[in-house]
C-alpha atoms as a PDB file:
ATOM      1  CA  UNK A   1       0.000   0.000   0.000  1.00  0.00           C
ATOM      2  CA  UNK A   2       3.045   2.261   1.096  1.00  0.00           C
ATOM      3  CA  UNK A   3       4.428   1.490  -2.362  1.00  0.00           C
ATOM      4  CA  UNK A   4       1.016   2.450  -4.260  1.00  0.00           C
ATOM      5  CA  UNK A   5       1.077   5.709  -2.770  1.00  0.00           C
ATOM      6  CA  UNK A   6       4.426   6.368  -3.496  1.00  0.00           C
ATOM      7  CA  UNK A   7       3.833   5.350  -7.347  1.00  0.00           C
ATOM      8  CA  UNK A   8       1.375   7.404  -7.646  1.00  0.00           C
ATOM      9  CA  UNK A   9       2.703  10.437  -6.079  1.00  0.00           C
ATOM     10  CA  UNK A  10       5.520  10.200  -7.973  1.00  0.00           C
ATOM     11  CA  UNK A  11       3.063  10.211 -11.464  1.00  0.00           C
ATOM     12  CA  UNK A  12       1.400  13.344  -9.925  1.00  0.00           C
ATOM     13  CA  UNK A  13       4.832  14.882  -9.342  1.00  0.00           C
ATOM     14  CA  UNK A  14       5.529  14.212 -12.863  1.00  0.00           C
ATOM     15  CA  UNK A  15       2.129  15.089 -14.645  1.00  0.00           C
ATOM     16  CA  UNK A  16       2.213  18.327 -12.740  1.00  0.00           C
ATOM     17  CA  UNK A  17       5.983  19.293 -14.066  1.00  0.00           C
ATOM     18  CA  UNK A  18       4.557  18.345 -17.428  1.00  0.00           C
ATOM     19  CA  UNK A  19       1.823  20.720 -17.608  1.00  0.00           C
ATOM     20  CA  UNK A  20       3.373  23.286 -15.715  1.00  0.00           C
ATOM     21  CA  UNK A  21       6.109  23.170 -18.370  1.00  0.00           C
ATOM     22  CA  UNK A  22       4.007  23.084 -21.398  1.00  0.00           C
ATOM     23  CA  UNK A  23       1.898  26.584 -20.200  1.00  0.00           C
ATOM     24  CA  UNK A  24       5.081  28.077 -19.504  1.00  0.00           C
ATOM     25  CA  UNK A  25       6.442  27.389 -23.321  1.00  0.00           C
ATOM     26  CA  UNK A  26       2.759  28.532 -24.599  1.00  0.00           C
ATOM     27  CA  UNK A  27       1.869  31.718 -22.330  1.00  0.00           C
ATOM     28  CA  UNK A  28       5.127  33.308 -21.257  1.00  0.00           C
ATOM     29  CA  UNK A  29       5.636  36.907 -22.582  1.00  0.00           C
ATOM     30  CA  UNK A  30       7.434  36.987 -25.516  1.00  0.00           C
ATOM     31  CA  UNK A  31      10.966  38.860 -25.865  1.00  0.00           C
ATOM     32  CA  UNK A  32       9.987  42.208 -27.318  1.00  0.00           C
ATOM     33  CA  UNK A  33      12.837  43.745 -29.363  1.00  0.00           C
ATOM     34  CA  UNK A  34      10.753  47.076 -29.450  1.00  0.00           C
ATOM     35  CA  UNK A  35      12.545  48.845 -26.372  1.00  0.00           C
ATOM     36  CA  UNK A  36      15.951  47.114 -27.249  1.00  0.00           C
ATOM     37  CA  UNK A  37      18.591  49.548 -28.766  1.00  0.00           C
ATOM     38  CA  UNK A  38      19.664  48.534 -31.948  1.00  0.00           C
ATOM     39  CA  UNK A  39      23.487  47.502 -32.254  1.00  0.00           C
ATOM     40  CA  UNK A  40      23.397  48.429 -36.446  1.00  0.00           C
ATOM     41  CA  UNK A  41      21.055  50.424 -38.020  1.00  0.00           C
ATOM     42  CA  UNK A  42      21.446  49.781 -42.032  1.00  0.00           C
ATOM     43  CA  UNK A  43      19.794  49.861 -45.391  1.00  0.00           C
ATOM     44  CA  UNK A  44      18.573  46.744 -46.406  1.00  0.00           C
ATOM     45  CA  UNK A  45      21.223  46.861 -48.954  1.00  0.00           C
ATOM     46  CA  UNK A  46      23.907  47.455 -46.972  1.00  0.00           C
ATOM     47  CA  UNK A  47      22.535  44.542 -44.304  1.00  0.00           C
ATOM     48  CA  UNK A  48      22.622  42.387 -47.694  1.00  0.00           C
ATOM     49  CA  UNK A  49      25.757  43.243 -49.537  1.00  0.00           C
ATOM     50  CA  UNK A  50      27.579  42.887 -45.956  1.00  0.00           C
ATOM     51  CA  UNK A  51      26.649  39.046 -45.769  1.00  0.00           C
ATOM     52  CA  UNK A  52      27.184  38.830 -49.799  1.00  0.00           C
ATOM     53  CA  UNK A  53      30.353  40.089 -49.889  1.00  0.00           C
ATOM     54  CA  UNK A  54      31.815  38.308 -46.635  1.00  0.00           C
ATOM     55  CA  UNK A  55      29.323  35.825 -45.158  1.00  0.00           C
ATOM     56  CA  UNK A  56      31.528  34.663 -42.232  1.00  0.00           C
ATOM     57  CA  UNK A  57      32.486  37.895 -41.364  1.00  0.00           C
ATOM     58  CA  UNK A  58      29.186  39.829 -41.613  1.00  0.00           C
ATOM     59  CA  UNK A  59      27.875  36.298 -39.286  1.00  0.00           C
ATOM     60  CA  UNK A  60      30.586  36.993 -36.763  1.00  0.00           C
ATOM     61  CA  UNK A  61      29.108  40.745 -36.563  1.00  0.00           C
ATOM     62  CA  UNK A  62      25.534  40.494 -36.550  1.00  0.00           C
ATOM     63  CA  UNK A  63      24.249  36.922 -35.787  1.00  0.00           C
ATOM     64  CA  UNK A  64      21.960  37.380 -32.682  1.00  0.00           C
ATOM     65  CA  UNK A  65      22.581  41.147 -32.747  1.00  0.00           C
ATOM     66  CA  UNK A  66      18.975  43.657 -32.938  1.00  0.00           C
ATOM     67  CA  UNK A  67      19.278  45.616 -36.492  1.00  0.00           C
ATOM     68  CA  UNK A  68      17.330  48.393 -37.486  1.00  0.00           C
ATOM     69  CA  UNK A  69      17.078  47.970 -41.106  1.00  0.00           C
ATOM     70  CA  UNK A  70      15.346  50.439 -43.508  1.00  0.00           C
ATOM     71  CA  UNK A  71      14.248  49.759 -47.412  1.00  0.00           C
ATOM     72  CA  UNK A  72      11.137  49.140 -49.646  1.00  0.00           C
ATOM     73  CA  UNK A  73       8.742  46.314 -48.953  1.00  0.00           C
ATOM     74  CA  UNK A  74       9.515  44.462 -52.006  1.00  0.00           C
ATOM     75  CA  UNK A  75       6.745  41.220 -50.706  1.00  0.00           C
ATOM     76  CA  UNK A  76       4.998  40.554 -47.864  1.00  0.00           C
ATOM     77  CA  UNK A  77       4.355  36.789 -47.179  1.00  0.00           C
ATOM     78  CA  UNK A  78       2.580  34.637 -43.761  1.00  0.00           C
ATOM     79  CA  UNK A  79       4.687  31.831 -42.610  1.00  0.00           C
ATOM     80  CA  UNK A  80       3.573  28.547 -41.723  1.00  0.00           C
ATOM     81  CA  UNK A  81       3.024  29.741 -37.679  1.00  0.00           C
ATOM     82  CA  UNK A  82       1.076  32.466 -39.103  1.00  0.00           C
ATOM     83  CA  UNK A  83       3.519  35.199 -38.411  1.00  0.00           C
ATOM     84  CA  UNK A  84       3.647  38.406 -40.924  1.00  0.00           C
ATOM     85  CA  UNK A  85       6.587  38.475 -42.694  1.00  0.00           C
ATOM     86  CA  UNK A  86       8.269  41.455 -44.846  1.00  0.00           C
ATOM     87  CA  UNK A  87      10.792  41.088 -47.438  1.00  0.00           C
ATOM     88  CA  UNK A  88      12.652  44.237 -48.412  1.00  0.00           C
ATOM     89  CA  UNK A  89      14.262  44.753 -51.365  1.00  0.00           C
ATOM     90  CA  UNK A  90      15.596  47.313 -54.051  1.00  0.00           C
ATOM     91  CA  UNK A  91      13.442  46.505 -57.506  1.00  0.00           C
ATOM     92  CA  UNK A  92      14.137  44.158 -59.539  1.00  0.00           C
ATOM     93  CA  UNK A  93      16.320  42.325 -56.820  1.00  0.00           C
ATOM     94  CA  UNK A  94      16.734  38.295 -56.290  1.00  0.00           C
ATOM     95  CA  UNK A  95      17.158  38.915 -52.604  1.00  0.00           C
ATOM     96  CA  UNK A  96      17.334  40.790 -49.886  1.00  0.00           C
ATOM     97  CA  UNK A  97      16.131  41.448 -45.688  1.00  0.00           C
ATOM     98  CA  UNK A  98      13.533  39.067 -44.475  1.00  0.00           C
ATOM     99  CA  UNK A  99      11.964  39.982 -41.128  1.00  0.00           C
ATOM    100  CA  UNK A 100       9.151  37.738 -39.337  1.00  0.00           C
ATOM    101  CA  UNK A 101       7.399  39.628 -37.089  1.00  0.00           C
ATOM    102  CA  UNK A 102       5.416  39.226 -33.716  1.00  0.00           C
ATOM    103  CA  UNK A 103       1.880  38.530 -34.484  1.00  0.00           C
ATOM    104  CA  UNK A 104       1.076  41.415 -32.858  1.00  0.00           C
ATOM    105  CA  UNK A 105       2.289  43.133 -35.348  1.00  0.00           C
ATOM    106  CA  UNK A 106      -0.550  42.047 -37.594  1.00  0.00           C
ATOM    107  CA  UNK A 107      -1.910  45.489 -38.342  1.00  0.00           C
ATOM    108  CA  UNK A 108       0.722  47.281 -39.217  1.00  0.00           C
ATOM    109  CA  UNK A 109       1.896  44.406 -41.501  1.00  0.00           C
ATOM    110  CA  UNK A 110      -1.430  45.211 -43.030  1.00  0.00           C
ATOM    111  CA  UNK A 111      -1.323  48.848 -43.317  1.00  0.00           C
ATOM    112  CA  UNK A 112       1.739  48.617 -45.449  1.00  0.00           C
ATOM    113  CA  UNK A 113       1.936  48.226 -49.325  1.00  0.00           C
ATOM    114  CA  UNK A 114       4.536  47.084 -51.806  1.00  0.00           C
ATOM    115  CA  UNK A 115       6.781  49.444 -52.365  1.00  0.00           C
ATOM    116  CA  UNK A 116       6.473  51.264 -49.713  1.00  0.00           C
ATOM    117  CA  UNK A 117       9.755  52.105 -47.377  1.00  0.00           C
ATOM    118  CA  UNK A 118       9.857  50.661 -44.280  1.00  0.00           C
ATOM    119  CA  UNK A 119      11.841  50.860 -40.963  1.00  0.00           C
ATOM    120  CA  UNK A 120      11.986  47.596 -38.921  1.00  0.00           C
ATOM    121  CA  UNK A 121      14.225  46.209 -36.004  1.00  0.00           C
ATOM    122  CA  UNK A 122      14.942  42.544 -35.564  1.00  0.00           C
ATOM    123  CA  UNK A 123      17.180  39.723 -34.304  1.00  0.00           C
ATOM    124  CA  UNK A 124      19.416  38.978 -37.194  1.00  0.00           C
ATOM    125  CA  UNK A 125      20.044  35.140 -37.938  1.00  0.00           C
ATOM    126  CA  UNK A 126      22.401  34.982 -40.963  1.00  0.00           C
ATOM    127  CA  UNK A 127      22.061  34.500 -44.493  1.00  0.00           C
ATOM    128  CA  UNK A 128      20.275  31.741 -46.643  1.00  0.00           C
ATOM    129  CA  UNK A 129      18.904  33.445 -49.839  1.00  0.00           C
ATOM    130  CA  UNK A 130      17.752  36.825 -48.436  1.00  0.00           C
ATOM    131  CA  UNK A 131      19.111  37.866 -44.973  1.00  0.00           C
ATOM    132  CA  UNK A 132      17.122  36.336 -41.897  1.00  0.00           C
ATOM    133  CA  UNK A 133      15.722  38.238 -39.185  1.00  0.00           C
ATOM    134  CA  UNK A 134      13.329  37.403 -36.488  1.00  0.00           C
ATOM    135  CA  UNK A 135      11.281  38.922 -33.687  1.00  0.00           C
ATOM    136  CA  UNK A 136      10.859  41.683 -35.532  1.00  0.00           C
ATOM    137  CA  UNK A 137       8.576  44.741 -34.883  1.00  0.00           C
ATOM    138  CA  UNK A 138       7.939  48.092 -37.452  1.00  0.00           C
ATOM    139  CA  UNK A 139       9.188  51.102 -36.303  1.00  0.00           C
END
């Protein structure tokens, strides 16, 4: 009987952890970068010809670093988790700055147009076609 009780406060213990794990991942705040200082504040050009011309040295510089980063909105997409996303780029470009944003940033994503020029500030992540950054918010 001593053992029973044990068991299954010990599966309590557990379950408990569990849950109180899983509604921490889903409902803690997320890391704002609006009231973080930029390190770099860039074109979009500059952001992209830095990582074109010298990838490992532009990732030694900015990877995990907050950029402000200013150019036209050359497409603006939704990925898979539903976040806005903005692309910027000059015309006529293959590439250039891509910025997910917080969802909250929803309706300013949808106040904006193609073309237009943008200011944003993100978490940069490196370079795969365009350059990567996350957590982003417009300024």
């Amino acid at each position: 009987m001593k053992l029973l009780k044990f068991f299954l406060s010990l599966v309590l213990i557990i379950l408990l952890l569990l849950v109180g794990s899983w509604l921490y991942l889903n409902y803690a705040p997320q890391k704002s970068t609006e009231k973080k200082t930029a390190a770099a504040s860039l074109t979009a050009t500059e952001l992209y010809t830095t990582f074109e011309t010298d990838e490992a040295a532009a990732n030694q510089r900015y990877i995990g670093q907050i950029l402000q980063v200013k150019g036209r909105l050359g497409e603006k997409l939704i990925d898979e988790n539903l976040a806005p996303v903005l692309v910027l780029r000059e015309a006529n470009a293959m590439a250039g700055v891509m910025c997910t944003l917080f969802k909250n940033q929803q309706t300013a994503f949808d106040a904006l147009a193609i073309g237009d020029s943008v200011t944003m500030k993100g978490k940069c992540n490196g370079m795969l076609m365009d350059v990567v950054l996350d957590e982003g918010v417009i300024e």
